[in-house]
Protein backbone atom coordinates (compact mmCIF):
# COMPACT_ATOMS: atom_id res chain seq x y z
CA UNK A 1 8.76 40.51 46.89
CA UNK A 2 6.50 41.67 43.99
CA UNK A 3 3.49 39.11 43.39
CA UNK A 4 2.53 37.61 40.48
CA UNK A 5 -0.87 39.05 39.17
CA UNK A 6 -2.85 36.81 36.97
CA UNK A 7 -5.13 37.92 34.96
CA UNK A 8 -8.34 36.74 32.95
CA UNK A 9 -6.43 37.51 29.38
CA UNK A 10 -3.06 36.06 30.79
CA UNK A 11 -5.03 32.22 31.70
CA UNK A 12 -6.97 32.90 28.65
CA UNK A 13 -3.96 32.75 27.25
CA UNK A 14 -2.49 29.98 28.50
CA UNK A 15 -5.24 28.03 28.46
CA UNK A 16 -5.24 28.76 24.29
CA UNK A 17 -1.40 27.74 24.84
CA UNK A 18 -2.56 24.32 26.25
CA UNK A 19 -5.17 23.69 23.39
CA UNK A 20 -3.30 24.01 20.14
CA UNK A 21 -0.84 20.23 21.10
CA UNK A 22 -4.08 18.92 21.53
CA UNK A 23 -6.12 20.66 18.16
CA UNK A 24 -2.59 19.74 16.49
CA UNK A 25 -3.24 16.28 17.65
CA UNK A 26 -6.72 16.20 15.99
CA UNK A 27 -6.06 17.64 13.13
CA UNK A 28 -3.31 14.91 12.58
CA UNK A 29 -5.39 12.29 13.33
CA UNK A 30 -8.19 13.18 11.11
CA UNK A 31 -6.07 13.41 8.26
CA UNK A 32 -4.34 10.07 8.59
CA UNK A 33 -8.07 9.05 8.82
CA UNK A 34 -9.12 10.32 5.39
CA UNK A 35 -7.49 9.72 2.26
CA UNK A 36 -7.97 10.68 -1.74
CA UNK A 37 -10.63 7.85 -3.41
CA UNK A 38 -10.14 6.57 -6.57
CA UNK A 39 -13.12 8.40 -7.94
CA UNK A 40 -11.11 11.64 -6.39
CA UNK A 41 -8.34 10.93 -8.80
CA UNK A 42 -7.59 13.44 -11.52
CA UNK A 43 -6.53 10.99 -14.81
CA UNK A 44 -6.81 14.07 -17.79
CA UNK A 45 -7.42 11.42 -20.05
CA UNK A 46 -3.40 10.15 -19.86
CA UNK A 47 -1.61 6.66 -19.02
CA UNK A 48 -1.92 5.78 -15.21
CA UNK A 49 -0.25 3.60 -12.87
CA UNK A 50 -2.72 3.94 -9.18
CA UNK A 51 -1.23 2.10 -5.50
CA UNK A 52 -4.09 1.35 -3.38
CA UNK A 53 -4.42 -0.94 -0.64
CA UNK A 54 -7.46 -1.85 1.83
CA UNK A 55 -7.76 -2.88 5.18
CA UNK A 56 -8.93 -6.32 5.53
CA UNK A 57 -10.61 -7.08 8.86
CA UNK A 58 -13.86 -7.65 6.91
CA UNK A 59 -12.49 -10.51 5.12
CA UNK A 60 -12.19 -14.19 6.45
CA UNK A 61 -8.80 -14.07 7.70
CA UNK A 62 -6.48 -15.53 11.06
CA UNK A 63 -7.01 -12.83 13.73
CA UNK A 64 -3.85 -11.51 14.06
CA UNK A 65 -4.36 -10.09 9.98
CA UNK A 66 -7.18 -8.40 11.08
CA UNK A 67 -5.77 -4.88 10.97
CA UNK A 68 -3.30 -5.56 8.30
CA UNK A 69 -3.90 -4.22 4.51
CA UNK A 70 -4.05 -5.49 1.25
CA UNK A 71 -2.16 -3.53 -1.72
CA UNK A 72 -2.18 -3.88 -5.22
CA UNK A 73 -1.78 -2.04 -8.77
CA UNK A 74 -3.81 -0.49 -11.67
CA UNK A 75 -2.49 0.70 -14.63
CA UNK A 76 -3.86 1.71 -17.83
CA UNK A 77 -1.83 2.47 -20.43
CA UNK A 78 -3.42 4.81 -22.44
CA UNK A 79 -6.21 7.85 -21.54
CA UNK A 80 -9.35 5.74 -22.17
CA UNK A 81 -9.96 2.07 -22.00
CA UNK A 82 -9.62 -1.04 -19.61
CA UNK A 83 -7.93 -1.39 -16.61
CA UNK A 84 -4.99 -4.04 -16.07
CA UNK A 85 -4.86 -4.97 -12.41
CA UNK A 86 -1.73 -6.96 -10.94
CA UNK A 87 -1.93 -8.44 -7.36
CA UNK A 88 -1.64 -11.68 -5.45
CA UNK A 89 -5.10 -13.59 -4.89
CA UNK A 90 -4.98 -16.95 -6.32
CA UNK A 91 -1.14 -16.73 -7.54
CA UNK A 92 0.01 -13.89 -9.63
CA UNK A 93 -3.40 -11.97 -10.56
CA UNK A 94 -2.88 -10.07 -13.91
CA UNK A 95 -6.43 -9.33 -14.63
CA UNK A 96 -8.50 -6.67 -16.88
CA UNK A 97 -10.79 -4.65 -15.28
CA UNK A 98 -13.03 -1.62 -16.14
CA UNK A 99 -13.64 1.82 -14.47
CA UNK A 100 -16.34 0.62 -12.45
CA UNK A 101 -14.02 -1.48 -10.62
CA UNK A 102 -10.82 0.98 -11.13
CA UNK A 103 -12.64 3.79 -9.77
CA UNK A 104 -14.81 1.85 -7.19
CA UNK A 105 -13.64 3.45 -3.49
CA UNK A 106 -15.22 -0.01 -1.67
CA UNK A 107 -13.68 -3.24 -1.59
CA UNK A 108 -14.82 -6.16 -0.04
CA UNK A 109 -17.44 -3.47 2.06
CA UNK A 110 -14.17 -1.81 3.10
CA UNK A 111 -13.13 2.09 2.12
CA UNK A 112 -9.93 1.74 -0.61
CA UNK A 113 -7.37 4.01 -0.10
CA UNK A 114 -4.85 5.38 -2.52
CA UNK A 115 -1.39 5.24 -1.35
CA UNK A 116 -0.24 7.13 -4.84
CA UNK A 117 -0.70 7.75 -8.41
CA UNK A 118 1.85 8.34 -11.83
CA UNK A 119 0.54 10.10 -14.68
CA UNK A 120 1.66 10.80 -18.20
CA UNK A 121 5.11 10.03 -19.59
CA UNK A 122 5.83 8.87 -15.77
CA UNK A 123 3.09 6.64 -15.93
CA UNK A 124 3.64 5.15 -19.67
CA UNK A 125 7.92 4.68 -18.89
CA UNK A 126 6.83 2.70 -15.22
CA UNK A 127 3.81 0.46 -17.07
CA UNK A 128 6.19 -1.72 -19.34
CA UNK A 129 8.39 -1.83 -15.96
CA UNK A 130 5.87 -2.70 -13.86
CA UNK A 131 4.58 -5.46 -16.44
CA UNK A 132 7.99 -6.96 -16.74
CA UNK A 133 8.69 -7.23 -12.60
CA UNK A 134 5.27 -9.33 -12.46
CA UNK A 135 6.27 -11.55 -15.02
CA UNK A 136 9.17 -12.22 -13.20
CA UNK A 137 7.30 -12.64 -9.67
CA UNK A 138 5.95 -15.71 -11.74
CA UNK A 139 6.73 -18.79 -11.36
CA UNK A 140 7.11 -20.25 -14.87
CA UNK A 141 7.78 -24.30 -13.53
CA UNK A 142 5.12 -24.77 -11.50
CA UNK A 143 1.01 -24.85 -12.27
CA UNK A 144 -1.66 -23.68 -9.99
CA UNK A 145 -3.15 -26.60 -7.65
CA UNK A 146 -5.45 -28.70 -9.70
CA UNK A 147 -7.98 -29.20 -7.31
CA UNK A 148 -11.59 -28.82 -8.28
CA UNK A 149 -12.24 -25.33 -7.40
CA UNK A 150 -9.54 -24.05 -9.16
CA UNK A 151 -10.83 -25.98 -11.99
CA UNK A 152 -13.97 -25.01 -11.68
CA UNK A 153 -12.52 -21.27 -11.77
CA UNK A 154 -10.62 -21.79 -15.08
CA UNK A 155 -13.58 -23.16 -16.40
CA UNK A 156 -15.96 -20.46 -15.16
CA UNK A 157 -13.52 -17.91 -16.14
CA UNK A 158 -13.19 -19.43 -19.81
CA UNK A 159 -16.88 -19.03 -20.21
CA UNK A 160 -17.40 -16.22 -19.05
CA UNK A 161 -14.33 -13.61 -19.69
CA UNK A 162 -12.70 -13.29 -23.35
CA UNK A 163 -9.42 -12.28 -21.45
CA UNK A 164 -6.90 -14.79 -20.82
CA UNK A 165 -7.01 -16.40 -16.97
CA UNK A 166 -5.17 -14.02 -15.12
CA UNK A 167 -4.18 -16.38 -12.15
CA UNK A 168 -0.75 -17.63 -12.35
CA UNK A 169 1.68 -19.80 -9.86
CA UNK A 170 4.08 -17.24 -7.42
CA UNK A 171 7.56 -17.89 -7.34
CA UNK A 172 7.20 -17.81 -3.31
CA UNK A 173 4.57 -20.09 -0.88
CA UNK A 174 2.34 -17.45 0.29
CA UNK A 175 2.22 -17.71 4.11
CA UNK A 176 -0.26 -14.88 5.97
CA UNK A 177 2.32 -13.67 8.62
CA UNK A 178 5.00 -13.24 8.27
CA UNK A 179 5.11 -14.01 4.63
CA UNK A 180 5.59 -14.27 1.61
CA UNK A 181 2.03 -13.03 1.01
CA UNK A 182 0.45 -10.00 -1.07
CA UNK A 183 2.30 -6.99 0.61
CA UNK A 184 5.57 -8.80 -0.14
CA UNK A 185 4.48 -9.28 -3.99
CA UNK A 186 3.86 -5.38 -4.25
CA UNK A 187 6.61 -4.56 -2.55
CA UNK A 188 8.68 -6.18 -4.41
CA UNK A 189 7.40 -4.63 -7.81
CA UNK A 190 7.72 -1.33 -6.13
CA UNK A 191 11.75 -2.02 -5.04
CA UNK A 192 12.45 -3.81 -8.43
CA UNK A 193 11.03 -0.53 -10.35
CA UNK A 194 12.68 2.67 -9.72
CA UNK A 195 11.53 5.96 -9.33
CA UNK A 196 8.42 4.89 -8.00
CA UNK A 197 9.08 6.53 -4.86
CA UNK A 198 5.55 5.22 -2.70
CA UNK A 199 5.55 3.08 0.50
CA UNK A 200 2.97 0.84 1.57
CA UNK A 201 1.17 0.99 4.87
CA UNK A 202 2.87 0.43 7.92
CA UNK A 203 0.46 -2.58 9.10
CA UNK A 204 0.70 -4.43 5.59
CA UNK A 205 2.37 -7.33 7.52
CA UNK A 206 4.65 -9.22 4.86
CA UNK A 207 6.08 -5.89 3.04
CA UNK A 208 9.63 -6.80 4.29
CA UNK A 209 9.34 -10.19 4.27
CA UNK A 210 12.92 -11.46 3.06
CA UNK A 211 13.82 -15.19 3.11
CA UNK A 212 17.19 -15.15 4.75
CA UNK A 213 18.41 -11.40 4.95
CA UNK A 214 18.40 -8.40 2.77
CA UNK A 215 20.59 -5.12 2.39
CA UNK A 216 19.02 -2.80 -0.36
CA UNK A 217 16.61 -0.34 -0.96
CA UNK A 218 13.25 0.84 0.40
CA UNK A 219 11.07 0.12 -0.95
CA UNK A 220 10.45 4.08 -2.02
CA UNK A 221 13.77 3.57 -3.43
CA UNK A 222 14.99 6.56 -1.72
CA UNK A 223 16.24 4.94 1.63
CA UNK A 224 18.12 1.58 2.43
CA UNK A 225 17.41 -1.02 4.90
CA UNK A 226 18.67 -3.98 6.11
CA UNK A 227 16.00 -6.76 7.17
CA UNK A 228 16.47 -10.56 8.25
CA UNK A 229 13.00 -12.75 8.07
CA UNK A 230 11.74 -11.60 11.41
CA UNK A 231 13.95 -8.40 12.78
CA UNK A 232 15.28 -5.25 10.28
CA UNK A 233 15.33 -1.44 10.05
CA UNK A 234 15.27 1.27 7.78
CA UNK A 235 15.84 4.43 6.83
CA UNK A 236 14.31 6.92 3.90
CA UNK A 237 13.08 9.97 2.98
CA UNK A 238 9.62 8.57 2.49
CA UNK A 239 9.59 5.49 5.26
CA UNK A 240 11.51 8.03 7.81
CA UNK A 241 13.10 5.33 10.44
CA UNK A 242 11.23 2.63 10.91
CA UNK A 243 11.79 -0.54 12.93
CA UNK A 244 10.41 -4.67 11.76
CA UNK A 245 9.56 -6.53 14.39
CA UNK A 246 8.25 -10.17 13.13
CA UNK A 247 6.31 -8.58 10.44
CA UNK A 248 5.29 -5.69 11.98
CA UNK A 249 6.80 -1.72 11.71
CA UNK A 250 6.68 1.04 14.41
CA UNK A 251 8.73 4.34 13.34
CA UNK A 252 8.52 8.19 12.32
CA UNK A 253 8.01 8.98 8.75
CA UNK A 254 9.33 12.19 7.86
CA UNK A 255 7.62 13.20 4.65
CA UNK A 256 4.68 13.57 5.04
CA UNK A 257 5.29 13.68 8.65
CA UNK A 258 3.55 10.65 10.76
CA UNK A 259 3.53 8.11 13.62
CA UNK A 260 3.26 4.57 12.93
CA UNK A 261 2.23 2.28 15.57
CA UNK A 262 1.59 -1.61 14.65
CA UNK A 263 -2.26 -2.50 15.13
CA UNK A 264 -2.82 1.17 14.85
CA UNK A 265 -3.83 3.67 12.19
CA UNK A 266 -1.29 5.78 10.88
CA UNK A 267 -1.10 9.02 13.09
CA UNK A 268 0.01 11.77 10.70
CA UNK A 269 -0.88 12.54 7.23
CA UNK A 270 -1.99 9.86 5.29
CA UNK A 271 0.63 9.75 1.96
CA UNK A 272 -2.03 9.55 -0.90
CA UNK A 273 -2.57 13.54 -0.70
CA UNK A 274 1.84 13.90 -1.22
CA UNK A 275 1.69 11.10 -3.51
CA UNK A 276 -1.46 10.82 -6.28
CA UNK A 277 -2.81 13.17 -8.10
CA UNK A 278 -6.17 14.20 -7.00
């Protein structure tokens, strides 16, 4: 029987052949790691609708939220100017802001990511859209709770903003997990508007928060799924398949191509260099 001869350029070899899964694996991970910043973001001066969310472990919340994000919108709806920014905090947040704050990549001490970004004619058709599916997240019969901080924040706000106050009363009773709560809000708006085409993080606990069940879009638009208020599953081109278990998702997405855990980072390319424009 002829023997085998190794040599020093055949386990070289190999030994190559053993390191790429794992420099693959790095590579991966870094990039799920890093994302564009708003400062990154390449506006030309046109109408722009941004998606950015935050993790919010810095922030005073119940422990089980501590790896779970916070997403909300910025649009501006012509090249140059103020910022509107729409987002549950206090109720239905439609609030003005400026570049420093649009283009800050910190909030709350905490690195913002951008999940995507429309530009142009894109951008100007989704604004009015987007604008319209807040208004409608509002709930028009009941007020805020008069207690005295939130009267002392009207009046505060009064005196010192010349912007109407941008809190108003949700149509749902925000509950931190499993929801109704701030990833359901921007989900929504991003299912009720199509053609958006962006998903939010996988650990924004709340995004498929449905009270009873729900058969419909993804919220990408470009899959369906079928959820109930603590079990569902889903299927897109964006969201890949993906399982919800009592708030939480574990799945594959398949463009771009990543691993998502619950209480975990996403392992894969994060979607803001696909998705914004940068």
């Amino acid at each position: 029987m002829q023997k085998k001869v190794f040599t020093r350029n055949s386990c070289d070899a190999q030994a190559r052949l053993h390191l790429y899964p794992w420099l693959l694996a790095g590579c991966l991970g870094a990039a799920s790691c890093i994302s564009p910043r708003p400062s990154d973001l390449d506006f030309r001066g046109e109408p722009a609708v941004v998606l950015k969310t935050v993790n919010i472990s810095n922030t005073v919340v119940p422990f089980y939220a501590a790896f779970a994000h916070h997403p909300w919108i910025e649009l501006r709806e012509s090249g140059s100017g103020n910022w509107t920014l729409l987002e549950i905090n206090s109720g239905v947040q439609i609030k003005t802001i400026g570049d420093d704050l649009a283009l800050a990549n910190e909030r709350w001490s905490t690195p913002v990511r951008v999940l995507a970004s429309w530009h142009g004619d894109e951008a100007a058709r989704l604004i009015p859209l987007l604008l319209e599916a807040t208004h409608d997240e509002i709930d028009a019969n009941e007020e805020l709770s008069p207690d005295p901080s939130e009267q002392a924040r009207r009046e505060y706000w009064a005196t010192a903003y010349s912007t109407p106050y941008p809190y108003h009363p949700w149509r749902l009773d925000y509950e931190p997990w499993p929801g109704p709560n701030s990833n359901t809000f921007v989900a929504n708006l991003l299912r009720a508007v199509p053609g958006m085409g962006a998903e939010l993080d996988h650990n924004s606990v709340g995004k498929d928060w449905v009270e009873g069940h729900r058969l419909g879009r993804t919220d990408d638009g470009l899959g369906v799924e079928v959820d109930a208020t603590f079990f569902g599953a889903a299927i897109g081109l964006y969201q890949g398949l993906e399982l919800h278990m009592i708030g939480l998702t574990a799945g594959i997405s398949f463009w771009p191509p990543a691993l998502k855990i619950p209480f975990l980072p996403r392992f894969g390319v994060h979607p803001g260099w696909v998705r914004a424009r940068w």
